[in-house]
Protein backbone atom coordinates (compact mmCIF):
# COMPACT_ATOMS: atom_id res chain seq x y z
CA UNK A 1 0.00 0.00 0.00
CA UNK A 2 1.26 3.24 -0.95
CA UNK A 3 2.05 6.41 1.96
CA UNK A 4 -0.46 7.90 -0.01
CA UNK A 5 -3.56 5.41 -0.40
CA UNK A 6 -2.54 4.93 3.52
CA UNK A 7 -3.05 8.56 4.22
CA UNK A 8 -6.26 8.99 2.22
CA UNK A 9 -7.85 5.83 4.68
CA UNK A 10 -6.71 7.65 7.92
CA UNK A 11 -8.62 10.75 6.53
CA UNK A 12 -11.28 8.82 5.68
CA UNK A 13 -11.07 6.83 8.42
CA UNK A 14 -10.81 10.25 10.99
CA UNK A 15 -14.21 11.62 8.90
CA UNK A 16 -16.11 8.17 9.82
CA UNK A 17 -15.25 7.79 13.28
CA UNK A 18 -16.43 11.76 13.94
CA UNK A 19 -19.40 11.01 11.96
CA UNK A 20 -19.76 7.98 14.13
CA UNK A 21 -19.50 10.38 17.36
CA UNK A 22 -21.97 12.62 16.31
CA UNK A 23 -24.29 9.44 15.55
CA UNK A 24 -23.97 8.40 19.08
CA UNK A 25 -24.26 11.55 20.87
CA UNK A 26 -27.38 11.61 18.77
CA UNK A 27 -29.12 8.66 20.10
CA UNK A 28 -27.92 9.95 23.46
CA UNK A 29 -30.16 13.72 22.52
CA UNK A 30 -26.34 15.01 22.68
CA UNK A 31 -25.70 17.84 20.22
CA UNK A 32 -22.12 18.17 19.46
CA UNK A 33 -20.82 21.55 19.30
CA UNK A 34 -17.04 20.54 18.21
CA UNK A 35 -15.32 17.75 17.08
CA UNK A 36 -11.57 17.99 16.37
CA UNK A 37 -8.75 16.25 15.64
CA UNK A 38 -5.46 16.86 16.73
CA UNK A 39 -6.00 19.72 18.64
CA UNK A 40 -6.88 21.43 14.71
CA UNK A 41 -3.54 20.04 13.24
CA UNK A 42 -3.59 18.12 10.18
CA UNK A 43 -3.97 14.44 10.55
CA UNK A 44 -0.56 13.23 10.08
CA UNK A 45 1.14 9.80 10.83
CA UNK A 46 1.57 10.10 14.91
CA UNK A 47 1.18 7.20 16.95
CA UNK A 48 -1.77 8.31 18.31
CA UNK A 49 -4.67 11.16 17.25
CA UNK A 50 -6.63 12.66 19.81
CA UNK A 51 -10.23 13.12 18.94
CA UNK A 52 -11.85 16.00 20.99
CA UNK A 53 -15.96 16.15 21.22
CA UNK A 54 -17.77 19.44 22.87
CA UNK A 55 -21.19 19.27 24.19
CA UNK A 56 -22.79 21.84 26.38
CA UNK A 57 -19.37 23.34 27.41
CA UNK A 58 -17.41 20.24 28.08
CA UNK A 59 -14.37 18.74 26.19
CA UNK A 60 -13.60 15.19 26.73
CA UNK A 61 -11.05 13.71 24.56
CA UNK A 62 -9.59 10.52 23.95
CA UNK A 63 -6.82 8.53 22.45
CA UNK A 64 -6.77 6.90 18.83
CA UNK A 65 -3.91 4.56 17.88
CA UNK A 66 -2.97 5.62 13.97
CA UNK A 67 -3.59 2.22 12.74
CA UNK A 68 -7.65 2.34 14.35
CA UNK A 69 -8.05 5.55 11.78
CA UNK A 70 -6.59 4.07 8.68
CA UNK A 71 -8.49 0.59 9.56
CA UNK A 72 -11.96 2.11 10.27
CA UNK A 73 -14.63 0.65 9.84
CA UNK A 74 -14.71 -2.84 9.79
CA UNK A 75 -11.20 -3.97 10.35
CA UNK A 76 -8.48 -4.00 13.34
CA UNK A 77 -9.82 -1.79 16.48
CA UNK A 78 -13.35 -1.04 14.97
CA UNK A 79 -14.76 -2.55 18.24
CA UNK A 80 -12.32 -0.78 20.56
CA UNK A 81 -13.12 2.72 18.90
CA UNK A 82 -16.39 2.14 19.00
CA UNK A 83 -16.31 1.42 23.00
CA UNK A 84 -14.07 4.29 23.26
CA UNK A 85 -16.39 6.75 21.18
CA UNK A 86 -19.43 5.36 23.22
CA UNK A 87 -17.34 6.30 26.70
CA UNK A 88 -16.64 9.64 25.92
CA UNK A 89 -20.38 10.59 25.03
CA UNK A 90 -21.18 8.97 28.13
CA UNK A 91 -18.69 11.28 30.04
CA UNK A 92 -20.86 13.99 27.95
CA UNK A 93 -24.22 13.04 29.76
């Protein structure tokens, strides 16, 4: 696989798991105010991202491991970022 296709799946892969966020908050009657990546840097190859989601005036962030980005959905740590996503709306309640 090239640096690039790899690159264009953790993009991708960043875009479903917000969209995936904002899907749970949802069914939670969260709104989401932010979501972020990064702290607003570009997605880049780091060992780990750091998704940040805002709801009424609180921040909770948590951890992403590169490969979870790139793989999302369907392969290696779909599960796990689910569980992850679904903890950090919780801490949103």
């Amino acid at each position: 696989m090239s640096i690039d296709n790899y690159h264009e799946q953790r993009l991708n892969g960043a875009r479903l798991i917000a969209e995936t966020a904002a899907e749970f908050a949802q069914a939670q009657e969260i709104t989401l105010e932010r979501t972020e990546w990064d702290l607003g840097q570009a997605i880049i190859r780091r060992t780990n991202h750091i998704l940040s989601l805002t709801a009424k005036g609180q921040t909770i962030t948590g951890e992403f491991p590169d490969e979870w980005l790139a793989d999302y959905p369907g392969r290696v740590g779909t599960e796990k970022a689910n569980s992850l996503l679904e903890e950090m709306i919780r801490q949103l309640i």
